[in-house]
Protein backbone atom coordinates (compact mmCIF):
# COMPACT_ATOMS: atom_id res chain seq x y z
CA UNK A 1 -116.02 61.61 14.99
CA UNK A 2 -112.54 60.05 13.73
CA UNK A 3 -110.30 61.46 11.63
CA UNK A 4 -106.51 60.32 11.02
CA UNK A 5 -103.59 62.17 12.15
CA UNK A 6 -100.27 60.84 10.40
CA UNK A 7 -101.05 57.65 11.18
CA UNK A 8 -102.55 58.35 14.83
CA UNK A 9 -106.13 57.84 14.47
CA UNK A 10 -108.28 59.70 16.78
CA UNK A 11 -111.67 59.51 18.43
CA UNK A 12 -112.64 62.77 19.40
CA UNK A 13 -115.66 61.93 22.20
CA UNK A 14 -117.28 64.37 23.96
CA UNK A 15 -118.69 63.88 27.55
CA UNK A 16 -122.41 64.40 27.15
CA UNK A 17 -126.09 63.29 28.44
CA UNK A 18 -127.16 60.31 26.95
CA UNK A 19 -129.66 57.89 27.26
CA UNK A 20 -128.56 54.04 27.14
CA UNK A 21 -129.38 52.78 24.02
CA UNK A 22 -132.46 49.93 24.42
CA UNK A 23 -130.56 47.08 23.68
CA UNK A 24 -128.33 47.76 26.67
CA UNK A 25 -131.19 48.41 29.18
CA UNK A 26 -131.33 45.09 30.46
CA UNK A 27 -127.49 45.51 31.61
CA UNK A 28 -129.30 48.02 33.78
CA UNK A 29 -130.63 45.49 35.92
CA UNK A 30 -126.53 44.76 37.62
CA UNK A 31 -126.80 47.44 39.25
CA UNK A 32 -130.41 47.79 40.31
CA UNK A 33 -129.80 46.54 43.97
CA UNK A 34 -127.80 49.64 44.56
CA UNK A 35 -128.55 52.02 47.86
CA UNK A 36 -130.70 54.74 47.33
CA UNK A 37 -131.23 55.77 50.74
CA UNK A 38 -127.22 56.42 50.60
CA UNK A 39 -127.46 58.70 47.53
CA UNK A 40 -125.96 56.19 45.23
CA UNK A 41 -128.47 55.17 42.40
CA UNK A 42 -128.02 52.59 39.04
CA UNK A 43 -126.96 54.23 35.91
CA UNK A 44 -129.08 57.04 34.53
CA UNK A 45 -130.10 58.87 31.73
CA UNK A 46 -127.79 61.98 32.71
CA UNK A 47 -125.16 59.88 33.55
CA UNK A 48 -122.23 60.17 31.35
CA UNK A 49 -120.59 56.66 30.06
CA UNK A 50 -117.16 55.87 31.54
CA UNK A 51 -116.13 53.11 29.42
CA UNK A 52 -113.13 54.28 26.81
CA UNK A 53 -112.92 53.53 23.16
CA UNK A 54 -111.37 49.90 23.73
CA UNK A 55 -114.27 49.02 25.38
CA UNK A 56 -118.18 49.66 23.26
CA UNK A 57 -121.55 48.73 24.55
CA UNK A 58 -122.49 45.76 27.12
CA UNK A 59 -123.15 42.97 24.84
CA UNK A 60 -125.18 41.21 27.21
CA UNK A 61 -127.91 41.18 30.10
CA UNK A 62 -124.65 39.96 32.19
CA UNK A 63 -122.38 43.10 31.49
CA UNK A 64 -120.13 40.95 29.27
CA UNK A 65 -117.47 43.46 27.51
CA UNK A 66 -116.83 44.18 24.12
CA UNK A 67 -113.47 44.52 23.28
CA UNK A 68 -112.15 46.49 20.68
CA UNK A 69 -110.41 44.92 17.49
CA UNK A 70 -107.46 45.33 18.79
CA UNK A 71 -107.89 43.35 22.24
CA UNK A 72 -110.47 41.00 21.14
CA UNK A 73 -108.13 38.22 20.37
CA UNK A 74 -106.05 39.19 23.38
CA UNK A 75 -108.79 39.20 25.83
CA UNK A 76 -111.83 36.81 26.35
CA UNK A 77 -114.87 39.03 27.38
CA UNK A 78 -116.32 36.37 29.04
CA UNK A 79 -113.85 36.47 31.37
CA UNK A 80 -114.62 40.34 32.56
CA UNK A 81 -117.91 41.84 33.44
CA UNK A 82 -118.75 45.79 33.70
CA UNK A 83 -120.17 47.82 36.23
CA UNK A 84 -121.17 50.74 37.08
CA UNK A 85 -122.43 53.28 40.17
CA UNK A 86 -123.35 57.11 40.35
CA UNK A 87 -124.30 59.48 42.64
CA UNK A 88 -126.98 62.04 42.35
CA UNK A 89 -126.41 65.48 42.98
CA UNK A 90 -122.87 64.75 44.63
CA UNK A 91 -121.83 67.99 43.71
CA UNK A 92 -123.84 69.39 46.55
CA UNK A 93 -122.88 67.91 49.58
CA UNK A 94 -120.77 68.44 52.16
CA UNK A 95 -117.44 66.52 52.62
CA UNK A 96 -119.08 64.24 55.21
CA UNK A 97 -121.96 63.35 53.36
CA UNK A 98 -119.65 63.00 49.90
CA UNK A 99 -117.42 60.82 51.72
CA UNK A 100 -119.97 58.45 53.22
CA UNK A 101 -121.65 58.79 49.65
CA UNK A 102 -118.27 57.45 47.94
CA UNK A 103 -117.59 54.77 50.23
CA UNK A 104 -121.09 53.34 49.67
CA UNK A 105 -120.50 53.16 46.19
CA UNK A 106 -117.86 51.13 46.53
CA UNK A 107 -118.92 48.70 48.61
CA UNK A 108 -122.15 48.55 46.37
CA UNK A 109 -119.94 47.95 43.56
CA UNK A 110 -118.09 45.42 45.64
CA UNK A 111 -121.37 43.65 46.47
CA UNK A 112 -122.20 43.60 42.73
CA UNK A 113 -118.75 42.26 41.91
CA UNK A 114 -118.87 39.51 44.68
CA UNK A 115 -122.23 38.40 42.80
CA UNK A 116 -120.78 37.70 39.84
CA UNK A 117 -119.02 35.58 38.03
CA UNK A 118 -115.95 38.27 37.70
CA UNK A 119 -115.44 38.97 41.33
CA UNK A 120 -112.06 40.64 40.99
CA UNK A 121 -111.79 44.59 40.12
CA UNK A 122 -108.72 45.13 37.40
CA UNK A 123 -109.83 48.47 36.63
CA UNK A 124 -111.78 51.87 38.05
CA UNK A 125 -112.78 55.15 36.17
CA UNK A 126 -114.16 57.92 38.19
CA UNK A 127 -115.67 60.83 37.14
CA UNK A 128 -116.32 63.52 40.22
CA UNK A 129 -117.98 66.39 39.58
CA UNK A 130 -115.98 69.59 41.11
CA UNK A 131 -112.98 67.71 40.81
CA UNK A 132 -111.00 70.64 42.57
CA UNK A 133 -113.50 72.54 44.46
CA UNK A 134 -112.81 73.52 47.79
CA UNK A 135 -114.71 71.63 50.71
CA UNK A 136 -112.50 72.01 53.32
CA UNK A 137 -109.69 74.17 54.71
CA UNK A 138 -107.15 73.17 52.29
CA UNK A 139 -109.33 70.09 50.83
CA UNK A 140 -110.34 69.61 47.92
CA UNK A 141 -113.13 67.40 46.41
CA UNK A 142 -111.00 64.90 45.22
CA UNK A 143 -109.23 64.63 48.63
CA UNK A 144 -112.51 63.63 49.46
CA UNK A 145 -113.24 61.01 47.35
CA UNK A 146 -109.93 59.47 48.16
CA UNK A 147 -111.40 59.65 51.90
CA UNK A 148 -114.32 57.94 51.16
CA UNK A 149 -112.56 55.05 48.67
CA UNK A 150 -109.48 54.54 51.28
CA UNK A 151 -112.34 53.90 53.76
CA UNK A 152 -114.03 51.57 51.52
CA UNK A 153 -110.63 49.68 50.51
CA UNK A 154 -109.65 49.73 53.71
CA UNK A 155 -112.93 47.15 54.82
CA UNK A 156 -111.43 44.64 52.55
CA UNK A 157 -108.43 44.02 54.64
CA UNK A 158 -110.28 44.46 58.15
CA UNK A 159 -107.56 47.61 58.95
CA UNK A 160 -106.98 51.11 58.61
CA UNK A 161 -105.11 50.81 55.73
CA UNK A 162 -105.93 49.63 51.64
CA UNK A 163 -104.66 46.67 50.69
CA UNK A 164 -101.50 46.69 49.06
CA UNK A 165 -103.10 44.93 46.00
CA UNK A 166 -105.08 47.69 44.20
CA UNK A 167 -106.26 47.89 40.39
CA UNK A 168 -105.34 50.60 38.65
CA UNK A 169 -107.60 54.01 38.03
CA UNK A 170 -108.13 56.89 36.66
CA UNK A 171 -110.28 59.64 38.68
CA UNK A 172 -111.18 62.56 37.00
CA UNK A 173 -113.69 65.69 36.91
CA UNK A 174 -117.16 65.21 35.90
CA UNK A 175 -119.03 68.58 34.30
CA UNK A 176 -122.69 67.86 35.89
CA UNK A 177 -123.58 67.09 39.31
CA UNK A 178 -122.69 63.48 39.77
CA UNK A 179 -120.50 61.36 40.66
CA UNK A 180 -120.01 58.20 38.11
CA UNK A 181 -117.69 55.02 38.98
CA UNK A 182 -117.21 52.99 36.64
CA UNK A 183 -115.11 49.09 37.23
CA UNK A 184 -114.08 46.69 35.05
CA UNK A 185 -113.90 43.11 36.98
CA UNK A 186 -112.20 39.82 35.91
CA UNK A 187 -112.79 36.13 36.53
CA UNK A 188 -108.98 35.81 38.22
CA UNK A 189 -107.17 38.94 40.35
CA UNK A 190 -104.93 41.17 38.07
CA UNK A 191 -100.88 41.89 38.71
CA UNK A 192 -100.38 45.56 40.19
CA UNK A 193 -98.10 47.49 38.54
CA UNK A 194 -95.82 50.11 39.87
CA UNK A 195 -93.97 53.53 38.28
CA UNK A 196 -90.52 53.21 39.69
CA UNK A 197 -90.31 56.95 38.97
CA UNK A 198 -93.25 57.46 40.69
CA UNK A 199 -94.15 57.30 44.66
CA UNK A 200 -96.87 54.29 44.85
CA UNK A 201 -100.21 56.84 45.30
CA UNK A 202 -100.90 54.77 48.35
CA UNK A 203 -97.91 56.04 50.00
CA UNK A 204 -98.30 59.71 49.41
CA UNK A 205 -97.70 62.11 52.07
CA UNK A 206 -100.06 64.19 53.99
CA UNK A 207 -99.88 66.92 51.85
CA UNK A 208 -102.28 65.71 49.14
CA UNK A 209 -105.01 64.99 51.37
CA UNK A 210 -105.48 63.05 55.18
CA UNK A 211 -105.85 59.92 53.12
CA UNK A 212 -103.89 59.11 49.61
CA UNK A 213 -105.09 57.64 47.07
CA UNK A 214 -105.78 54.23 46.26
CA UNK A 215 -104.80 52.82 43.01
CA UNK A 216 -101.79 51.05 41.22
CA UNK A 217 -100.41 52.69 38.03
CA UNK A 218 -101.29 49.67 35.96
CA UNK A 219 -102.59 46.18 36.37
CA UNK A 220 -101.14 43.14 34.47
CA UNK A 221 -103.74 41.16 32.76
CA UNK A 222 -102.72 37.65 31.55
CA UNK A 223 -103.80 37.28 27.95
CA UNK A 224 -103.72 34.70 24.84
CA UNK A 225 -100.51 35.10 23.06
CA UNK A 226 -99.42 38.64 25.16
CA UNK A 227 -100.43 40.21 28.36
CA UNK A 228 -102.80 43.44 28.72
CA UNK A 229 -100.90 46.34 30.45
CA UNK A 230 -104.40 48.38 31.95
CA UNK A 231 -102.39 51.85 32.47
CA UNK A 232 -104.38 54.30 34.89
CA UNK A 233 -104.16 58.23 34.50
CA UNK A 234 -100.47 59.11 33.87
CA UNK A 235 -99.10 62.74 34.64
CA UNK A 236 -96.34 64.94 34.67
CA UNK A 237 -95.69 63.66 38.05
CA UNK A 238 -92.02 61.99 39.22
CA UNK A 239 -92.02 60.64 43.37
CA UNK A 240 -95.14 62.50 44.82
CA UNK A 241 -94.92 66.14 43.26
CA UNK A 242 -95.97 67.81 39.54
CA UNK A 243 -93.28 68.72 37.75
CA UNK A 244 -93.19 71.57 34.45
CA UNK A 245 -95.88 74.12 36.25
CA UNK A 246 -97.50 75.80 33.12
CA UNK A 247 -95.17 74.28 30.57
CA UNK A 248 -97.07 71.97 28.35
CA UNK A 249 -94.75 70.25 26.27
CA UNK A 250 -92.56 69.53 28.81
CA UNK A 251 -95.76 67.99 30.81
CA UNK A 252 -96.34 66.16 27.93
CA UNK A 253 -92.91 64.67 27.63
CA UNK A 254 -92.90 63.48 31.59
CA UNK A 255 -95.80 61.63 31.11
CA UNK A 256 -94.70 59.63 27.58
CA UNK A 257 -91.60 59.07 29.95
CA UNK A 258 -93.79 57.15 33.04
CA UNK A 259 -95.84 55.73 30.34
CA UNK A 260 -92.87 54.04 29.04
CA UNK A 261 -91.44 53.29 32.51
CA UNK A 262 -94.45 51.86 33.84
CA UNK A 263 -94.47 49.54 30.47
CA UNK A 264 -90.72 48.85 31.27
CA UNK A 265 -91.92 47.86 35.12
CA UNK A 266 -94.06 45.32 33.53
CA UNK A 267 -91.66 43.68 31.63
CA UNK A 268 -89.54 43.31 34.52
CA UNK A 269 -86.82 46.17 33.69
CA UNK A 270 -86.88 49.04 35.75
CA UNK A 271 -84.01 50.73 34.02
CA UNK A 272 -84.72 54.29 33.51
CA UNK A 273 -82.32 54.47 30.42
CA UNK A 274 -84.40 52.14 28.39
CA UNK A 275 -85.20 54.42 24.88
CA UNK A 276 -88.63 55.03 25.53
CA UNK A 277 -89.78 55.06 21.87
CA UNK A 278 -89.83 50.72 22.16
CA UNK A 279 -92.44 50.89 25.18
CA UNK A 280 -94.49 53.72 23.82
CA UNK A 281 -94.81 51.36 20.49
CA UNK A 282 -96.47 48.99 22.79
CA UNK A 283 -99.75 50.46 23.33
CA UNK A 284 -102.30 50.06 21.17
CA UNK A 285 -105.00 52.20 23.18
CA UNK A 286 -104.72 55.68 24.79
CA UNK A 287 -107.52 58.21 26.47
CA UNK A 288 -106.41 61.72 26.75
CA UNK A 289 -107.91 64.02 28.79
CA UNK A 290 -107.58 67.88 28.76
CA UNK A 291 -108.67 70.88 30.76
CA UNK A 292 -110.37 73.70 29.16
CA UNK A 293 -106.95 75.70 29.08
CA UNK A 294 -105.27 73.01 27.28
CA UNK A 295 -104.83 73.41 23.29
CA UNK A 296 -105.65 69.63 22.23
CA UNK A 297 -103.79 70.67 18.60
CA UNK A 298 -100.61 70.89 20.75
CA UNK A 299 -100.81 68.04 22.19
CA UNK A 300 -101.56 65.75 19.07
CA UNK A 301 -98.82 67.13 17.40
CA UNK A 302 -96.62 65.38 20.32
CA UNK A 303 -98.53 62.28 20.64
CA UNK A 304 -98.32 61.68 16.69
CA UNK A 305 -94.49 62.03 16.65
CA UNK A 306 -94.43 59.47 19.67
CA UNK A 307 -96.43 57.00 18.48
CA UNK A 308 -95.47 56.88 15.18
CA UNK A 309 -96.87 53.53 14.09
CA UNK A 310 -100.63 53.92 14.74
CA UNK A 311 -102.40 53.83 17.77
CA UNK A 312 -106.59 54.75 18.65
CA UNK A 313 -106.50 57.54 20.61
CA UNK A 314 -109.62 58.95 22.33
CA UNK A 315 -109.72 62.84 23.72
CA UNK A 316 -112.16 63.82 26.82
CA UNK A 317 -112.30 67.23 27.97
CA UNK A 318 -111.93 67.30 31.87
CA UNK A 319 -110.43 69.03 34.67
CA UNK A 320 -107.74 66.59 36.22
CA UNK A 321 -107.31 65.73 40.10
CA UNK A 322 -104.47 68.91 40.62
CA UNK A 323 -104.60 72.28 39.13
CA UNK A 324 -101.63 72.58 37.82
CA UNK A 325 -101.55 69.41 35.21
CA UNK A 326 -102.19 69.93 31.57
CA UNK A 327 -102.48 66.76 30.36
CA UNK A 328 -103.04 63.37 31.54
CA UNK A 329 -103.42 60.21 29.53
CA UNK A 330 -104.32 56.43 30.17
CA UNK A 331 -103.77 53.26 28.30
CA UNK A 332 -103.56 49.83 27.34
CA UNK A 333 -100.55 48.15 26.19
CA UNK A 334 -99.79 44.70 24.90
CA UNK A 335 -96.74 43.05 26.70
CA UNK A 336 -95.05 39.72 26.97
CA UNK A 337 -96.54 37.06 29.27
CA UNK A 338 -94.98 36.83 32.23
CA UNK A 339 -94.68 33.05 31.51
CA UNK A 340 -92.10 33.37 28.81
């Protein structure tokens, strides 16, 4: 459903079962050679689709995107392919066996990337169901997961660490069972981006989990006539820790502030006193996701008056990787090359 909002216009999208329409079933077949006998299966019929609004249905047999209006004559789809992993039942095991189940995914992904014409990931979306159950003496699920993908990331380098390169992500909770990763790959490596109001999520400390997680805030795509800013989940979050416990609007206005500073990054200016307004005008994409507590009215009201000149924006109910967020919102922005 769409309806218009001043002149926001919003998707309102639901996560729920679907099957994959027929004339994407052959898109299927990318991710058929996937490990079974390590709980990670090919996309399913109760699998819920990961792909935001900017990107619609695999055009082709090869997982060729299909960009949105917007990005079409920004981005070749030719030059990115789509993939896609999910885990059975994930919800049910153990942190071991969740870990070992995450890292396979990952490398099966990997496998499937390395295959392709696209080998380079730009892009994750994760969807983990009990995002913030408990599986461990203070661990969480999605301390977990970021077990299981540092150990998978760390393989590429040969070490115990991720490489410093990382695409950005987004990793969120899942209502069912299963676990759902979905990557968007490219025929050249993306440009990580970094928050300079933010700790880099690699570097966190200890306290969120034995291993942090493992994504850049954004990842600089080179485009015909501007760049493509791919913005990962954005928070109320400044260095390492939330900030505005229980106060929505002041969540909300934390994250339009690193959504603007991790535009400003991009561009090269790192200046915190840059008006923010100019950067938010830059995106033409955004994905909002809310918990259950969250009022979405509240929120639009917010997001209209910041992005006054028109933007699609796409709402997902979900629980988010820490309790005490409200909100947290991902984009895509349109920059200038970084050859000008």
């Amino acid at each position: 459903m769409t309806r218009r909002i001043g002149l926001v216009l919003v998707r309102r999208v639901v996560f729920l079962p679907v099957a994959p329409p027929a004339s994407s079933v052959p898109f299927l077949q990318t991710v058929s050679g996937l490990s079974v006998a390590s709980r990670v299966s090919a996309w399913s019929t109760a699998a819920r689709i990961p792909w935001p609004a900017w990107i619609t249905t695999p055009a082709s047999p090869a997982g060729v995107p299909v960009f949105s209006d917007r990005l079409s004559p920004t981005l070749d789809p030719y030059g990115f392919r789509l993939h896609l992993a999910s885990v059975p039942d994930a919800r049910a095991l153990d942190r071991q066996a969740f870990q070992a189940a995450v890292r396979e995914a990952y490398r099966s992904l990997d496998r499937e990337m390395t295959a392709s014409a696209c080998p380079h990931a730009v892009r994750y979306w994760s969807f983990i169901p009990g995002i913030d159950d408990m599986v461990g003496p203070g661990l969480d699920r999605y301390m977990a997961f970021n077990e299981g993908r540092f150990a998978a990331f760390s393989e590429r380098t040969g070490g115990d660490g991720p490489p410093v390169i990382l695409p950005t992500a987004s990793g969120i909770g899942n209502d069912d069972n299963q676990l759902v990763i979905g990557c968007l790959s490219a025929t050249t490596p993306g440009t990580p981006v970094e928050n300079p109001r933010q700790t880099s999520a690699y570097r966190y400390s200890a306290r969120f989990g034995p291993r942090p997680p493992c994504f850049a805030r954004a990842t600089r795509i080179a485009g015909a006539g501007h760049d493509v800013l791919l913005v990962g989940g954005t928070a109320s979050i400044t260095g390492e820790d939330s900030r505005h416990d229980d106060d929505l609007e002041r969540q909300i206005d934390e994250t339009l502030l690193n959504l603007a500073a991790v535009v400003s990054a991009a561009e090269g200016d790192d200046s915190p006193d840059l008006p923010h307004a100019e950067r938010l005008a830059q995106y033409r994409h955004l994905r909002v996701y809310l918990p259950r507590r969250t009022d979405p009215a509240d929120v639009e009201a917010r997001l209209s008056a910041a992005f006054p000149t028109g933007i699609d924006v796409e709402w997902r109910r979900a629980e988010l990787c820490r309790r005490e967020l409200l909100v947290e919102i991902e984009g895509v922005a349109l920059i200038t090359p970084a050859s000008s």
